[in-house]
C-alpha atoms as a PDB file:
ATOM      1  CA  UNK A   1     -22.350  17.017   6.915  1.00  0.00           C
ATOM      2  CA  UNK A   2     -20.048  15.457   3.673  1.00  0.00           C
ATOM      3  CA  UNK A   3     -17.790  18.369   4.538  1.00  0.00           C
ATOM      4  CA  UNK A   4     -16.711  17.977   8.149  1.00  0.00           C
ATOM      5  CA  UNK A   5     -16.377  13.785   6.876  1.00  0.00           C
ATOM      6  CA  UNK A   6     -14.015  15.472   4.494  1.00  0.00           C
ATOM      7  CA  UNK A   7     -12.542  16.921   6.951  1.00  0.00           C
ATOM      8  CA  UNK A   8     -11.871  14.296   9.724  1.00  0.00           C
ATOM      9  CA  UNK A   9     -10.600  12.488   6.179  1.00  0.00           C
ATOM     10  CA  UNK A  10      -7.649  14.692   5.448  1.00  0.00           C
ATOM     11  CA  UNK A  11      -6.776  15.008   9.189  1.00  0.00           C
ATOM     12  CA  UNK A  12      -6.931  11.524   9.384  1.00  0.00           C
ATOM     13  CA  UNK A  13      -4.395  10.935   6.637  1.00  0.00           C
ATOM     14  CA  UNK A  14      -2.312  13.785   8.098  1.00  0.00           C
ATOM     15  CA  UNK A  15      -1.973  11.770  11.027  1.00  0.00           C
ATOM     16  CA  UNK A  16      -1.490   8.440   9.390  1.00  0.00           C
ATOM     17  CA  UNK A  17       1.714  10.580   7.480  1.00  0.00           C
ATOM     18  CA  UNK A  18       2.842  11.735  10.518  1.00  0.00           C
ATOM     19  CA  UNK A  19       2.621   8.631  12.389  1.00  0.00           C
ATOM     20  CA  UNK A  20       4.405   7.126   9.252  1.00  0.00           C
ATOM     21  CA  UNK A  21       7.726   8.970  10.221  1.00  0.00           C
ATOM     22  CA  UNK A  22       8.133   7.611  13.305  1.00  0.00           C
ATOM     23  CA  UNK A  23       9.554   4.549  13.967  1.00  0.00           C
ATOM     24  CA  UNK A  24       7.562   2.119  17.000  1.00  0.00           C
ATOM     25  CA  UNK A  25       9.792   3.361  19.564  1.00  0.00           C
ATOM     26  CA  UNK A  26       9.111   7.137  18.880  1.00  0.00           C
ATOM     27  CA  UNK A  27      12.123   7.965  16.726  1.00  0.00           C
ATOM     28  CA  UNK A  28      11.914  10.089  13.580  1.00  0.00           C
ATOM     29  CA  UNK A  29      12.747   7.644  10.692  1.00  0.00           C
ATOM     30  CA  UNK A  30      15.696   8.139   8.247  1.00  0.00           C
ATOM     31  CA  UNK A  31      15.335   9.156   4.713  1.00  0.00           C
ATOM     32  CA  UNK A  32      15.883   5.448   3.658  1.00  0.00           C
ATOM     33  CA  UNK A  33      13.277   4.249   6.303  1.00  0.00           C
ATOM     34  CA  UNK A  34      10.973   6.471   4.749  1.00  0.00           C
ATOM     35  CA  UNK A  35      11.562   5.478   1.133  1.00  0.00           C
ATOM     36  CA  UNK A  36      11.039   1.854   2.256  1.00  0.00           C
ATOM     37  CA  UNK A  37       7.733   2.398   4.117  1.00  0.00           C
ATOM     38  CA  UNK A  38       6.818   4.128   0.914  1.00  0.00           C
ATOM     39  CA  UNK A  39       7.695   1.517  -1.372  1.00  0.00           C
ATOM     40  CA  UNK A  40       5.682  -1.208   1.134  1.00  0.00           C
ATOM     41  CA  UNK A  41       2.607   0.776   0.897  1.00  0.00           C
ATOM     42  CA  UNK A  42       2.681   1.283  -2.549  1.00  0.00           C
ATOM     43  CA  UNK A  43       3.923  -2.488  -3.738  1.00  0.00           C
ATOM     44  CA  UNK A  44       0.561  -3.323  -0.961  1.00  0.00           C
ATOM     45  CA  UNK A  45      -1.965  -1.256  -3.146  1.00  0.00           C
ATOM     46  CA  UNK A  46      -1.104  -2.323  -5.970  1.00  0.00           C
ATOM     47  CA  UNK A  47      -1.503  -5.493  -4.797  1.00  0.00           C
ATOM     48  CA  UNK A  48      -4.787  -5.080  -3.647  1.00  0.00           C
ATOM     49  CA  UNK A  49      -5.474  -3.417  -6.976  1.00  0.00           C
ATOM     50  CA  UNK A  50      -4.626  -6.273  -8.828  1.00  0.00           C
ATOM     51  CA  UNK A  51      -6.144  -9.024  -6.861  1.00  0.00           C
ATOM     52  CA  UNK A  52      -9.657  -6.765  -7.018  1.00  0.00           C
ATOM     53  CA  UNK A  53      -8.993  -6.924 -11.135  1.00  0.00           C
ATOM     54  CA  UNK A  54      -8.243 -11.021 -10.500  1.00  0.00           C
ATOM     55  CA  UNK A  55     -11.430 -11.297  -8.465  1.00  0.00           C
ATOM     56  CA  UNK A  56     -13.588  -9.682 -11.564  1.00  0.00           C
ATOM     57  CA  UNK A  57     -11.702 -11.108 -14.420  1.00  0.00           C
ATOM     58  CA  UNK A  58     -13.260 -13.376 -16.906  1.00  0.00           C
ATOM     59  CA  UNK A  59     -10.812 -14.535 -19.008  1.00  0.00           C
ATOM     60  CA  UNK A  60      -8.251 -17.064 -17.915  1.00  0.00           C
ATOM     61  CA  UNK A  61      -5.455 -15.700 -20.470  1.00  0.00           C
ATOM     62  CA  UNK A  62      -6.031 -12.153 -18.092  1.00  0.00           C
ATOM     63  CA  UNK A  63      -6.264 -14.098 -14.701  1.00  0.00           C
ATOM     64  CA  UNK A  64      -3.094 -16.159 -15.258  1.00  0.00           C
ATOM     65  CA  UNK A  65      -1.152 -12.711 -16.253  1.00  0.00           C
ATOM     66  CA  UNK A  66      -3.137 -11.478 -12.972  1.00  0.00           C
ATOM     67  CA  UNK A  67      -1.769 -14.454 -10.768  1.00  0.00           C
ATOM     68  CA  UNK A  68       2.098 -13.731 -12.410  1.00  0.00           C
ATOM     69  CA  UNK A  69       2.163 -10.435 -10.977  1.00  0.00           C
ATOM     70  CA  UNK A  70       0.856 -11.292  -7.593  1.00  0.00           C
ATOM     71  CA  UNK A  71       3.106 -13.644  -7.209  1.00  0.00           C
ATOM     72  CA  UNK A  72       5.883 -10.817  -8.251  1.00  0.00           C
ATOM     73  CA  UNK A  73       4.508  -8.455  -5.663  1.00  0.00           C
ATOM     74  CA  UNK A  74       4.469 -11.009  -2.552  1.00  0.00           C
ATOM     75  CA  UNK A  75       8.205 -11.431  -3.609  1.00  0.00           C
ATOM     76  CA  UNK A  76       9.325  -7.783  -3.673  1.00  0.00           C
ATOM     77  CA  UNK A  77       7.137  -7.490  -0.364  1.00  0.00           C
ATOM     78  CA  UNK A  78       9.000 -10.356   1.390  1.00  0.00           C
ATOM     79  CA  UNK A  79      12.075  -8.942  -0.005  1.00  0.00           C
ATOM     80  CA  UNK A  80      11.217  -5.450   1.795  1.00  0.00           C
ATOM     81  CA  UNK A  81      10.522  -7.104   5.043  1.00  0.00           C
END
């Protein structure tokens, strides 16, 4: 059972890659395109990342550096678009 989950995982992503070429209308994305869809998805995780570590921090010194760099991510995302 864990295996065909596996599976439907990796074609899943395969799609999600594929699908990540294209632009909305259908068209195969440039080079650049690419880069910045790849850029947005990683400045997102780690975004996610570090609002999970804000969530279960403890001490404010940590939370405040935590905060900083949020704040630094929303910027280069609004800067990406």
């Amino acid at each position: 059972m864990a295996r065909g989950w596996e599976s439907k995982s990796v074609e899943a992503q395969m799609e999600e890659a594929a699908d990540a070429r294209r632009s909305p209308r259908g068209e195969a994305l440039t080079p650049e395109q690419l880069e910045k869809v790849r850029e947005k998805g990683n400045l997102t995780l780690s975004r996610k990342r570090v609002q999970h570590e804000l969530d279960h921090s403890s001490s404010p010194r940590y939370a405040k550096l935590l905060k900083k760099s949020i704040r630094e991510l929303d910027r280069r995302l609004k800067e990406l678009g």
